[in-house]
PDB file of N, CA and C in Angstrom:
ATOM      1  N   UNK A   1     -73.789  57.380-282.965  1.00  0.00           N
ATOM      2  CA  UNK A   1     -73.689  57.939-281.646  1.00  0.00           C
ATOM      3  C   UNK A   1     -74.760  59.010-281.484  1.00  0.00           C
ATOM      4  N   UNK A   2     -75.410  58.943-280.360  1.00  0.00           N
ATOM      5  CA  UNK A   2     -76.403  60.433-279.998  1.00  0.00           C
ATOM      6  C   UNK A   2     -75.713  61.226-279.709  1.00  0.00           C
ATOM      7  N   UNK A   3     -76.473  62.301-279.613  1.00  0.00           N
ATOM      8  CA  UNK A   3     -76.191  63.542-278.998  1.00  0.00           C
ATOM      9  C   UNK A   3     -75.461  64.114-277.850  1.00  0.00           C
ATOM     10  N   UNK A   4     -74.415  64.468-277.400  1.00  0.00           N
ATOM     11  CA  UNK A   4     -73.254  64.568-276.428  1.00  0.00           C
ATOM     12  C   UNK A   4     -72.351  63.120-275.552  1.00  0.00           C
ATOM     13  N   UNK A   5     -72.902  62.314-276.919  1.00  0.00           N
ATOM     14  CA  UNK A   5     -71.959  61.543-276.475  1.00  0.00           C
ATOM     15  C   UNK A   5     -70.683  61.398-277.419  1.00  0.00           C
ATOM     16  N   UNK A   6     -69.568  61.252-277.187  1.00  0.00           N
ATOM     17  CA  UNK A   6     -68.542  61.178-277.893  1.00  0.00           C
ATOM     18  C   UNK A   6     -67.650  59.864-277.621  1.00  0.00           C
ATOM     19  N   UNK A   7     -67.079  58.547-278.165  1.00  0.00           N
ATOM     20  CA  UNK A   7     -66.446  57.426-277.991  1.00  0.00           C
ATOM     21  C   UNK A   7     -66.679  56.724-276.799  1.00  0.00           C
ATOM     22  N   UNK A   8     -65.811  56.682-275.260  1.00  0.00           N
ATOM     23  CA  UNK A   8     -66.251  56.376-274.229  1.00  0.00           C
ATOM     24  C   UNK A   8     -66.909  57.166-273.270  1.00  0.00           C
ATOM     25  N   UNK A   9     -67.057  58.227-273.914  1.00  0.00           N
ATOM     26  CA  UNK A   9     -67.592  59.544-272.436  1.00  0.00           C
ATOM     27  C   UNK A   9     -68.787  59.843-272.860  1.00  0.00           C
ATOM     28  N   UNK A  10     -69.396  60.280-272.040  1.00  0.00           N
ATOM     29  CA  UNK A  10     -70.925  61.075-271.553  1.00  0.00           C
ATOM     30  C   UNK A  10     -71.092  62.058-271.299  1.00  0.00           C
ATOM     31  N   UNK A  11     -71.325  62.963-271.618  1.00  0.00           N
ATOM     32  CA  UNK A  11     -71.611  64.327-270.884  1.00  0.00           C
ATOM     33  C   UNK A  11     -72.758  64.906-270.897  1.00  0.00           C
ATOM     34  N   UNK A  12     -73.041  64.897-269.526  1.00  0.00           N
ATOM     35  CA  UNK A  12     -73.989  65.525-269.160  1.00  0.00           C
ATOM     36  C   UNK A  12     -73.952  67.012-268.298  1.00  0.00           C
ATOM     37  N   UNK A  13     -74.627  67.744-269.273  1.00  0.00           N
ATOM     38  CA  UNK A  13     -74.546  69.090-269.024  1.00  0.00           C
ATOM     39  C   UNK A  13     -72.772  69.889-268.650  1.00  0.00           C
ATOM     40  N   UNK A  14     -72.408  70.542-267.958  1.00  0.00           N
ATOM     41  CA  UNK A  14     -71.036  70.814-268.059  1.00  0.00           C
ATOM     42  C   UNK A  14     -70.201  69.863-267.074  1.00  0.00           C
ATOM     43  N   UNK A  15     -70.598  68.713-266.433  1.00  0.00           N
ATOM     44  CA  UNK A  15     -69.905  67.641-266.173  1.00  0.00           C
ATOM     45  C   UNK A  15     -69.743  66.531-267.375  1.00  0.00           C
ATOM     46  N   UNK A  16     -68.018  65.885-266.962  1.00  0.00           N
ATOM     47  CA  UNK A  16     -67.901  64.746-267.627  1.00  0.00           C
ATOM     48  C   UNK A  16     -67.559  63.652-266.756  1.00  0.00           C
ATOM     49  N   UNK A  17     -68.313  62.512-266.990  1.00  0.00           N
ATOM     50  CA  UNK A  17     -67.259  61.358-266.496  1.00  0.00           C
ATOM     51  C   UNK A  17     -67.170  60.349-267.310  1.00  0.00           C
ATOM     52  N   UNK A  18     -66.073  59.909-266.836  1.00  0.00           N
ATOM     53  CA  UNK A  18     -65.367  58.840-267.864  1.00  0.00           C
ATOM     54  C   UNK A  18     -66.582  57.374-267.155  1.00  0.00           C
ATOM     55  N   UNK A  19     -67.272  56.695-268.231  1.00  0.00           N
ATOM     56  CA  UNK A  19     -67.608  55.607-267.646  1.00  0.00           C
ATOM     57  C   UNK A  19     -67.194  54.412-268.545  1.00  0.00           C
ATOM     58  N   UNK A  20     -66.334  54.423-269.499  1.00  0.00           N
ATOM     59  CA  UNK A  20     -65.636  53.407-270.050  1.00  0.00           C
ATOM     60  C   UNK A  20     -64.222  53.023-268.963  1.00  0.00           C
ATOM     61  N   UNK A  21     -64.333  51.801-268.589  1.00  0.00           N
ATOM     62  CA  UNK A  21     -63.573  51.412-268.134  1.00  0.00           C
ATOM     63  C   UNK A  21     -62.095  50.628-269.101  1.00  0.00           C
ATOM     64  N   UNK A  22     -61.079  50.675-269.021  1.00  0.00           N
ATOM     65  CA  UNK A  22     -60.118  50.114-269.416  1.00  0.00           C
ATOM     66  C   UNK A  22     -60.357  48.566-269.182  1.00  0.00           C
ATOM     67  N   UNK A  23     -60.323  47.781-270.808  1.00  0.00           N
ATOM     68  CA  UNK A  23     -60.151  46.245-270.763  1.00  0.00           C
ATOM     69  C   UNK A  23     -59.466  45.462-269.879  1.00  0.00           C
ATOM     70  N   UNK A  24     -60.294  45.120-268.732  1.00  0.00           N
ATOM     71  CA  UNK A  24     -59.884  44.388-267.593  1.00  0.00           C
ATOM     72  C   UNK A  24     -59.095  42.793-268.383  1.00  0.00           C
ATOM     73  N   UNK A  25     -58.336  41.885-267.613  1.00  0.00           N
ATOM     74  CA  UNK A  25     -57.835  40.918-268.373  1.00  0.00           C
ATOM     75  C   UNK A  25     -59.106  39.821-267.757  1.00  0.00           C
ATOM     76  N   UNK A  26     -59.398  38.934-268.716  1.00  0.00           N
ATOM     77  CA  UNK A  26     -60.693  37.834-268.355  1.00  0.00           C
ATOM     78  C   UNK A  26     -59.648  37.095-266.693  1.00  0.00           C
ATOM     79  N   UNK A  27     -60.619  36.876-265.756  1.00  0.00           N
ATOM     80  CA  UNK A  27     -60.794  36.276-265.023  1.00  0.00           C
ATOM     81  C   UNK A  27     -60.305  34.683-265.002  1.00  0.00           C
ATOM     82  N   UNK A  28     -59.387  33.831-264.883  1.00  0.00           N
ATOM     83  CA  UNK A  28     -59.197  32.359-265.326  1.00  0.00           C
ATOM     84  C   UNK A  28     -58.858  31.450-264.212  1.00  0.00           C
ATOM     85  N   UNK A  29     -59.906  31.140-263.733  1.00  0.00           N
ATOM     86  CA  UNK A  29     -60.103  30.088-262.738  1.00  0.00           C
ATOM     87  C   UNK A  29     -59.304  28.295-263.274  1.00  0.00           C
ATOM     88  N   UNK A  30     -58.135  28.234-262.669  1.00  0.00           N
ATOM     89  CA  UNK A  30     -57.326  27.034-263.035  1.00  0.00           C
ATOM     90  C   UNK A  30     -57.927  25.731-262.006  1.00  0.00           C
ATOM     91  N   UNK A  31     -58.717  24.760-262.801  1.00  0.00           N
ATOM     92  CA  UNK A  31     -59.279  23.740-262.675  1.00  0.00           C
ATOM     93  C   UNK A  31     -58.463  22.819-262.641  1.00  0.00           C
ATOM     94  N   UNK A  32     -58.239  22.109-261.050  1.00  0.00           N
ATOM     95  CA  UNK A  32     -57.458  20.702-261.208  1.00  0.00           C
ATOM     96  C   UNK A  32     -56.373  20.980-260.231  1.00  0.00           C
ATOM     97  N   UNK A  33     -55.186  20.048-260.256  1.00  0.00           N
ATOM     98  CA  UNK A  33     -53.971  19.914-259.401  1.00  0.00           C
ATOM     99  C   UNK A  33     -53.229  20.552-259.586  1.00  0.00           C
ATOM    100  N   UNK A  34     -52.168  21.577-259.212  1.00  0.00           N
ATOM    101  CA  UNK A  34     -51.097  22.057-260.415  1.00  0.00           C
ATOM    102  C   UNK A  34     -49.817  22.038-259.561  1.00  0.00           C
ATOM    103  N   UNK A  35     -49.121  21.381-259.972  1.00  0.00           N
ATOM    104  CA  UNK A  35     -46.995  21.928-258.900  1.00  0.00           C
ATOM    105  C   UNK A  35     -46.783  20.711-258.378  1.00  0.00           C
ATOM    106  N   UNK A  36     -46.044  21.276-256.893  1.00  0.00           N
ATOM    107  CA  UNK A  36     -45.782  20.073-256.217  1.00  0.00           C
ATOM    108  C   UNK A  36     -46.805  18.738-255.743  1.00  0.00           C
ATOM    109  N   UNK A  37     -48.180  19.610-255.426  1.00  0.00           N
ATOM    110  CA  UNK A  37     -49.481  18.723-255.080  1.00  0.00           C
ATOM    111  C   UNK A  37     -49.773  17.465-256.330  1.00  0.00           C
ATOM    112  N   UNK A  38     -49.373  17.832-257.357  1.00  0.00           N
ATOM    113  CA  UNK A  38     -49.874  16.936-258.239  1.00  0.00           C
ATOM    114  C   UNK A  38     -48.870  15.782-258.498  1.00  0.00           C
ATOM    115  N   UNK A  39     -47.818  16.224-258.320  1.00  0.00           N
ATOM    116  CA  UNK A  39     -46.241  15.424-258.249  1.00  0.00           C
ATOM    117  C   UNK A  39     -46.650  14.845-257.423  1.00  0.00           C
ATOM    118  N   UNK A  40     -46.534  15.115-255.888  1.00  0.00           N
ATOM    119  CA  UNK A  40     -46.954  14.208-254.263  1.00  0.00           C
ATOM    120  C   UNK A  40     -48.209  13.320-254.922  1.00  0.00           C
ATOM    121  N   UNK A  41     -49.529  13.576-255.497  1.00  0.00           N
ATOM    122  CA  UNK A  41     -50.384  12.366-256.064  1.00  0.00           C
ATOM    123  C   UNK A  41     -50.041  11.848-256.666  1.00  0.00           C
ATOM    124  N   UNK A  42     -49.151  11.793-257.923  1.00  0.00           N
ATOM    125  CA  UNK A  42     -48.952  10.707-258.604  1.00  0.00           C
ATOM    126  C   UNK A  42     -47.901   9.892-257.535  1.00  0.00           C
ATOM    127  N   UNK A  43     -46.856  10.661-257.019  1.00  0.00           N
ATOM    128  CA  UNK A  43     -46.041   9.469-256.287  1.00  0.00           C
ATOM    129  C   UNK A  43     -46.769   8.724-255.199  1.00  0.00           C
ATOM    130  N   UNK A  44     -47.870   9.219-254.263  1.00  0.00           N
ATOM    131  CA  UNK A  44     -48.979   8.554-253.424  1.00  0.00           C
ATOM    132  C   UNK A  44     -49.523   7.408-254.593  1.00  0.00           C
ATOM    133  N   UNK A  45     -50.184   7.735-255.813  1.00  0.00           N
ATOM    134  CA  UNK A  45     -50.106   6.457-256.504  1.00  0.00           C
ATOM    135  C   UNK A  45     -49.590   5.390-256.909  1.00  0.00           C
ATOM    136  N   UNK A  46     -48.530   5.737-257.152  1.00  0.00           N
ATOM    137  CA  UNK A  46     -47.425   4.550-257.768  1.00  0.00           C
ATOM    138  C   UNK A  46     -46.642   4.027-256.809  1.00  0.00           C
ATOM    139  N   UNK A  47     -46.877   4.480-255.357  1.00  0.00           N
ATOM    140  CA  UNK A  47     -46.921   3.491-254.103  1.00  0.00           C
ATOM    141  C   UNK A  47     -47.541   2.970-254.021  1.00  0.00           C
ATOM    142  N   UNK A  48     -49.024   3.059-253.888  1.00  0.00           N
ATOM    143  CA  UNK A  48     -50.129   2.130-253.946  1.00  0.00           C
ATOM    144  C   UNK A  48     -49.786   1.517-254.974  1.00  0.00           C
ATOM    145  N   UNK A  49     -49.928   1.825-255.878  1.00  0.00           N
ATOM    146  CA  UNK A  49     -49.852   0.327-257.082  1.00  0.00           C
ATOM    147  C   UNK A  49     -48.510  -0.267-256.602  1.00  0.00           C
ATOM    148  N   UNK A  50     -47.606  -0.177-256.239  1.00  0.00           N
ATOM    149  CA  UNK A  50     -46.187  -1.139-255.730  1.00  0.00           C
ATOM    150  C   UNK A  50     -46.740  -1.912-255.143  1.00  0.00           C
ATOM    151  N   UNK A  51     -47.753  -1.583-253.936  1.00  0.00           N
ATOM    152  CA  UNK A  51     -47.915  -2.054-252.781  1.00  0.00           C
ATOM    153  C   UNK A  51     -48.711  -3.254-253.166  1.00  0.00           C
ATOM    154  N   UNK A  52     -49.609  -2.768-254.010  1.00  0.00           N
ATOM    155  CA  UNK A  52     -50.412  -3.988-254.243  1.00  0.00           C
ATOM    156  C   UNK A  52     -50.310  -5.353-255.147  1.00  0.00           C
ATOM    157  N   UNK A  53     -49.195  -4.515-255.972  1.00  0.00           N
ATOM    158  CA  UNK A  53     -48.335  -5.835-256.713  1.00  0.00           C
ATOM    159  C   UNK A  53     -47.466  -6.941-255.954  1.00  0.00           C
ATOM    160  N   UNK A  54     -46.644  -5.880-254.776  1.00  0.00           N
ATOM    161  CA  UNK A  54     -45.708  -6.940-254.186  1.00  0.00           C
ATOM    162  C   UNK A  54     -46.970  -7.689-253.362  1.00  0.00           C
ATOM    163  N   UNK A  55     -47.994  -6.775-252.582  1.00  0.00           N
ATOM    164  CA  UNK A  55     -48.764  -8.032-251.822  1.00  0.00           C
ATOM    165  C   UNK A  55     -49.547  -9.223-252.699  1.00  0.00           C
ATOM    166  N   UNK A  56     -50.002  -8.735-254.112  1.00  0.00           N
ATOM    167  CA  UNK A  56     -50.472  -9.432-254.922  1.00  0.00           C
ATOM    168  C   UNK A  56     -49.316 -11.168-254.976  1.00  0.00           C
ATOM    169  N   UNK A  57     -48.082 -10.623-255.089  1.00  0.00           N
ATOM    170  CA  UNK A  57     -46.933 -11.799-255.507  1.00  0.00           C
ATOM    171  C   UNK A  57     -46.795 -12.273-254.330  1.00  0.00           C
ATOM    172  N   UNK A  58     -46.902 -11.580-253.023  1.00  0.00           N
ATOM    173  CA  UNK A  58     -46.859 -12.338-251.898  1.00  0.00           C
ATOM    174  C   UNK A  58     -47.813 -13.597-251.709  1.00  0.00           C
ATOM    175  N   UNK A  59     -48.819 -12.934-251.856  1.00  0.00           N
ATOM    176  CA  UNK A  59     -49.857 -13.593-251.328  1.00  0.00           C
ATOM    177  C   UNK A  59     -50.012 -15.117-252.491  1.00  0.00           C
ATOM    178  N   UNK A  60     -49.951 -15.017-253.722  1.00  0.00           N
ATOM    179  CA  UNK A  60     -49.394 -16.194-254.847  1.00  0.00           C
ATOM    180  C   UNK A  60     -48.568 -17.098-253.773  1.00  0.00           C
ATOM    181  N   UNK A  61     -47.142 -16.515-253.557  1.00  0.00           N
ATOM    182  CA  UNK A  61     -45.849 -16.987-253.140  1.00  0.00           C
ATOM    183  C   UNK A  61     -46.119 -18.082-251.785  1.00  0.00           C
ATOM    184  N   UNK A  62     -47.069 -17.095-250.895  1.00  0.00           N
ATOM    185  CA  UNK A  62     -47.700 -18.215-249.963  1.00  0.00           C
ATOM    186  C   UNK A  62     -48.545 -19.528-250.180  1.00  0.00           C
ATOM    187  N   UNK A  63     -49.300 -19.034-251.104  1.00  0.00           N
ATOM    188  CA  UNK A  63     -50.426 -20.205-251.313  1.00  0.00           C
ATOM    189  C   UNK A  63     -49.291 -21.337-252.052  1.00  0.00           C
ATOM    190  N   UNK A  64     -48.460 -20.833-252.863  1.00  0.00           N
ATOM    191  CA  UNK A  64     -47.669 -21.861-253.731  1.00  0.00           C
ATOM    192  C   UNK A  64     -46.297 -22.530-252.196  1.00  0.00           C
ATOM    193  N   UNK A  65     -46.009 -22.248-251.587  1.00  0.00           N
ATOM    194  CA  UNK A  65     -45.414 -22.657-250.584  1.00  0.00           C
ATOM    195  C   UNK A  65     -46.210 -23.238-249.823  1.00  0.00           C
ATOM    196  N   UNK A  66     -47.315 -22.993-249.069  1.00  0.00           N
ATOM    197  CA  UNK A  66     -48.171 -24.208-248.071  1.00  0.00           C
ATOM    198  C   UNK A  66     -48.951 -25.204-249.052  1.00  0.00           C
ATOM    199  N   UNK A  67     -48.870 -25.089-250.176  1.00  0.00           N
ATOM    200  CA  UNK A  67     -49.329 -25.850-251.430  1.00  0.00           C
ATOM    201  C   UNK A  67     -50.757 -25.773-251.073  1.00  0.00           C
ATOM    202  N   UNK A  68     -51.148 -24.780-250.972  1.00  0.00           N
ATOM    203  CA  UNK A  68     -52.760 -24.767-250.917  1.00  0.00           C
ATOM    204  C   UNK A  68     -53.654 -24.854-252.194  1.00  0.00           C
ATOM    205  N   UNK A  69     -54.928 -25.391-252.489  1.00  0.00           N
ATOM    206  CA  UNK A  69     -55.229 -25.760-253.660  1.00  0.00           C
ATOM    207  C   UNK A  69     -57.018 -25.837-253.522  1.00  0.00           C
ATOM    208  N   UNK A  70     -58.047 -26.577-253.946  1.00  0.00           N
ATOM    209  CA  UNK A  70     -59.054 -26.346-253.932  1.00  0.00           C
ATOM    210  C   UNK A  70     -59.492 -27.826-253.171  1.00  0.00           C
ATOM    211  N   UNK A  71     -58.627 -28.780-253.121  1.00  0.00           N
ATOM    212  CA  UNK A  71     -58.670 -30.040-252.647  1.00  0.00           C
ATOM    213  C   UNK A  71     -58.184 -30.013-251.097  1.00  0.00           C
ATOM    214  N   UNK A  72     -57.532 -28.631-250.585  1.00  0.00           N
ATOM    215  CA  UNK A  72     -56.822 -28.877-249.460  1.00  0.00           C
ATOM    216  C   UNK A  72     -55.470 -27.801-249.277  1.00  0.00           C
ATOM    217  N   UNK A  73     -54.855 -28.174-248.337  1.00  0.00           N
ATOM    218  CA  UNK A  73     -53.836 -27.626-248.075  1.00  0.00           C
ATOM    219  C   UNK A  73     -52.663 -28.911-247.926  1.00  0.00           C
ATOM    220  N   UNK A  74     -51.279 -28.406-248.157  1.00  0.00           N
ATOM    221  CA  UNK A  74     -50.131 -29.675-247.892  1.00  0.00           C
ATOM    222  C   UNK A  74     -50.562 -30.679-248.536  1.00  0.00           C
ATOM    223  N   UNK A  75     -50.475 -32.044-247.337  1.00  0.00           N
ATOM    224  CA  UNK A  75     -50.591 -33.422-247.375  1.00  0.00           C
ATOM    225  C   UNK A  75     -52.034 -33.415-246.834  1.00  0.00           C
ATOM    226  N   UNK A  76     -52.376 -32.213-246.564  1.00  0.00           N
ATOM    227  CA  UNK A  76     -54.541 -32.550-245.881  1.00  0.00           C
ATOM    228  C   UNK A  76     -55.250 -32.058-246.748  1.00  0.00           C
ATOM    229  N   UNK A  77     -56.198 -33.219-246.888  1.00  0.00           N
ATOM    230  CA  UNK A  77     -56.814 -33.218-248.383  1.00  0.00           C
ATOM    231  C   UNK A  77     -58.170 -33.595-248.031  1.00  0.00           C
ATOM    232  N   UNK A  78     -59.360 -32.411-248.686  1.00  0.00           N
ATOM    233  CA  UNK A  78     -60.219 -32.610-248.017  1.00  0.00           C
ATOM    234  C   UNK A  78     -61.392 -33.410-249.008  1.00  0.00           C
ATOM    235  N   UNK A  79     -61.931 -34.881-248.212  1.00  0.00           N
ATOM    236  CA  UNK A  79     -62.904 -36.189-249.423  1.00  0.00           C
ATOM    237  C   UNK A  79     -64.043 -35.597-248.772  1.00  0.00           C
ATOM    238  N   UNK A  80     -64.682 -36.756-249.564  1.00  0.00           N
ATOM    239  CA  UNK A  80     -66.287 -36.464-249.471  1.00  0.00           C
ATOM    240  C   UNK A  80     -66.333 -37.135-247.464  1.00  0.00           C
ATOM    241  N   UNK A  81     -65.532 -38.168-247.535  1.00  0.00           N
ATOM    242  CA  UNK A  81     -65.481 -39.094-246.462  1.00  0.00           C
ATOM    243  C   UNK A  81     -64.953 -38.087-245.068  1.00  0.00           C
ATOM    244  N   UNK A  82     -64.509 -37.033-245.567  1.00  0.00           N
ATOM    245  CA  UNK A  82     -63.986 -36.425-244.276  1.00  0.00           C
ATOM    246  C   UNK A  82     -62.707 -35.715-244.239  1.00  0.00           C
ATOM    247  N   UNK A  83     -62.016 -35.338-243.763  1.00  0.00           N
ATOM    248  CA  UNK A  83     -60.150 -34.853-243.792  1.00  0.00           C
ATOM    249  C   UNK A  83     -58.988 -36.003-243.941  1.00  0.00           C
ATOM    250  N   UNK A  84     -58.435 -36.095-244.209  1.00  0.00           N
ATOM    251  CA  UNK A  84     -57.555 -37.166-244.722  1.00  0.00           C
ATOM    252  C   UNK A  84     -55.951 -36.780-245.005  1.00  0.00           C
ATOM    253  N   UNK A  85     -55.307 -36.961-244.047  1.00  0.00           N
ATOM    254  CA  UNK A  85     -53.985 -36.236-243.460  1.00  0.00           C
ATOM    255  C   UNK A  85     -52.853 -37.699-244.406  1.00  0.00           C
ATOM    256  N   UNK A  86     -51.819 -37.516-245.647  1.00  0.00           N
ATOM    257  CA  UNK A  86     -50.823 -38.464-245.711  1.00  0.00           C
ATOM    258  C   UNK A  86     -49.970 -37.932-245.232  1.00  0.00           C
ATOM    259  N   UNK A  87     -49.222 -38.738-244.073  1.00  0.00           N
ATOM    260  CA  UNK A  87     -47.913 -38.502-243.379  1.00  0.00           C
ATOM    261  C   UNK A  87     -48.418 -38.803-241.837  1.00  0.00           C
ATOM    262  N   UNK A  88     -47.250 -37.602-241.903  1.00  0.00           N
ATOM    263  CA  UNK A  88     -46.981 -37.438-240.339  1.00  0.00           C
ATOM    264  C   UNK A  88     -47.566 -36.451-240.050  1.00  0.00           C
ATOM    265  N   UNK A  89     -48.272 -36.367-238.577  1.00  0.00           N
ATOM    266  CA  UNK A  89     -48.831 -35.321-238.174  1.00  0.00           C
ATOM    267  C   UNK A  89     -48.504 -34.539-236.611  1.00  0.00           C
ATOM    268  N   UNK A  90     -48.536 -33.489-236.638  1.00  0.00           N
ATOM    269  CA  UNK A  90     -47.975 -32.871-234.968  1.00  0.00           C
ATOM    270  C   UNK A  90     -48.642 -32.198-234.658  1.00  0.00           C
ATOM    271  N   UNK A  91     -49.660 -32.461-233.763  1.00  0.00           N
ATOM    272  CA  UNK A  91     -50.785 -31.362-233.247  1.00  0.00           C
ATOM    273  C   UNK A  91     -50.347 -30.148-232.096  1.00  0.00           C
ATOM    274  N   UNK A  92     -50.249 -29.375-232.387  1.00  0.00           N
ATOM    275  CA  UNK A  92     -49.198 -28.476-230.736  1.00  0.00           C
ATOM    276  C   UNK A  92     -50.164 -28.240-229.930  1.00  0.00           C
ATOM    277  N   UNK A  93     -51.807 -27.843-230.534  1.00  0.00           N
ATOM    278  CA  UNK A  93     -52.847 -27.681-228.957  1.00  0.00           C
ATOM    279  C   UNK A  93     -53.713 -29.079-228.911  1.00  0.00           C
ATOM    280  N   UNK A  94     -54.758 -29.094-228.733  1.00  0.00           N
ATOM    281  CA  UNK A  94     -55.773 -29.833-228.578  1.00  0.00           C
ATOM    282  C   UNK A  94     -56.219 -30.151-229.458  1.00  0.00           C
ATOM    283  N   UNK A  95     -56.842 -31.075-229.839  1.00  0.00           N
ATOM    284  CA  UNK A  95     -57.884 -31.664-231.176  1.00  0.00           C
ATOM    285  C   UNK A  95     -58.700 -31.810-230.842  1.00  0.00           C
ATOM    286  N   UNK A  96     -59.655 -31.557-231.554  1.00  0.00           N
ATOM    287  CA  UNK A  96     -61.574 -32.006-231.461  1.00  0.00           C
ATOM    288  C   UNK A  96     -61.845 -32.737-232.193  1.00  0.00           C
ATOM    289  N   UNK A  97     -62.199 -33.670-232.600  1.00  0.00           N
ATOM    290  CA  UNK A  97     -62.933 -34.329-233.166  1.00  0.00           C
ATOM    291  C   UNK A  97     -64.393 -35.629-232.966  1.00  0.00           C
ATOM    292  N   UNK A  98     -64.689 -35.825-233.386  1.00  0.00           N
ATOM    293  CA  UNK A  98     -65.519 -36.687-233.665  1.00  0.00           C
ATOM    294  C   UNK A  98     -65.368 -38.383-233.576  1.00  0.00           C
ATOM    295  N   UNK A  99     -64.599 -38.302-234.572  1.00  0.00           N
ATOM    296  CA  UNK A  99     -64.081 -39.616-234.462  1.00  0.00           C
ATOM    297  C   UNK A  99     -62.720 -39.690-235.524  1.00  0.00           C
ATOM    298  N   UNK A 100     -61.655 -40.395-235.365  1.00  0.00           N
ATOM    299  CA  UNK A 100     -60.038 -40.276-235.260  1.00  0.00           C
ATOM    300  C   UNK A 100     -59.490 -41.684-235.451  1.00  0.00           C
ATOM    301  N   UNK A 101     -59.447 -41.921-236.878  1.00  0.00           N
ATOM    302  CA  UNK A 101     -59.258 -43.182-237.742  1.00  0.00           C
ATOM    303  C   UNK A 101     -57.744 -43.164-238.102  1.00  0.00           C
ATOM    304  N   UNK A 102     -57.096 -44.363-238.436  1.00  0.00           N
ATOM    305  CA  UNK A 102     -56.070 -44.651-239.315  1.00  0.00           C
ATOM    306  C   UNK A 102     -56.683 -45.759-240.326  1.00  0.00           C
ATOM    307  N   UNK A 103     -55.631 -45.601-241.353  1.00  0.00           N
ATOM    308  CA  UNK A 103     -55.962 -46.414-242.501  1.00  0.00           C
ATOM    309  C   UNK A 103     -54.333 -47.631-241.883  1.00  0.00           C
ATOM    310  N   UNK A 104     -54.556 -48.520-242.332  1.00  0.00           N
ATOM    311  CA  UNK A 104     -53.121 -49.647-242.087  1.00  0.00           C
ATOM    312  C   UNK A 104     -52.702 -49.957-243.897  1.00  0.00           C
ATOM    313  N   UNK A 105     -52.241 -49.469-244.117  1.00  0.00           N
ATOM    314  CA  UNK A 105     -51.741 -50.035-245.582  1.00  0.00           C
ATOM    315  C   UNK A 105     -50.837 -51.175-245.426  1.00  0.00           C
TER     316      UNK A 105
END
């Protein structure tokens, strides 16, 4: 230590001041979600993931009910020759086509 100084103090000439300050506690900036907010995100998540499972099984559940496939849909099955309907068919609007064949077995 120099000369008129003693532990935390200074003195200069017949003034003193204290310029040691008392150990402040560190500063701790909490990074991230914390409480109810983080509770409300995970449950906002694990709705979404519900959501997308049941639409995931839905959407299966349909294709396996209209029997849709890579050949067609139902009994319409699509050839090199064109669309090709076995059964019966019920048109409720209008049809377009081209040209409008039966087979006679």
């Amino acid at each position: 230590m120099g000369t008129g100084e003693t532990g935390g103090y200074s003195s200069v000439g017949k003034c003193s001041s204290v310029t040691h300050h008392p150990q402040l506690p560190p500063i701790v900036y909490k990074v991230g979600i914390y409480g109810w907010r983080k509770r409300c995100l995970y449950l906002l998540i694990l709705l979404l993931l519900c959501t997308v499972i049941i639409n995931f099984f839905l959407t299966v559940w349909i294709l396996r009910v209209m029997d849709f496939s890579v050949n067609g849909m139902g009994r319409l099955r699509i050839h090199s020759s064109g669309i090709v309907l076995e059964g019966k068919a019920e048109f409720l609007k209008t049809l377009y086509a081209s040209e409008v064949s039966s087979r006679l077995v």
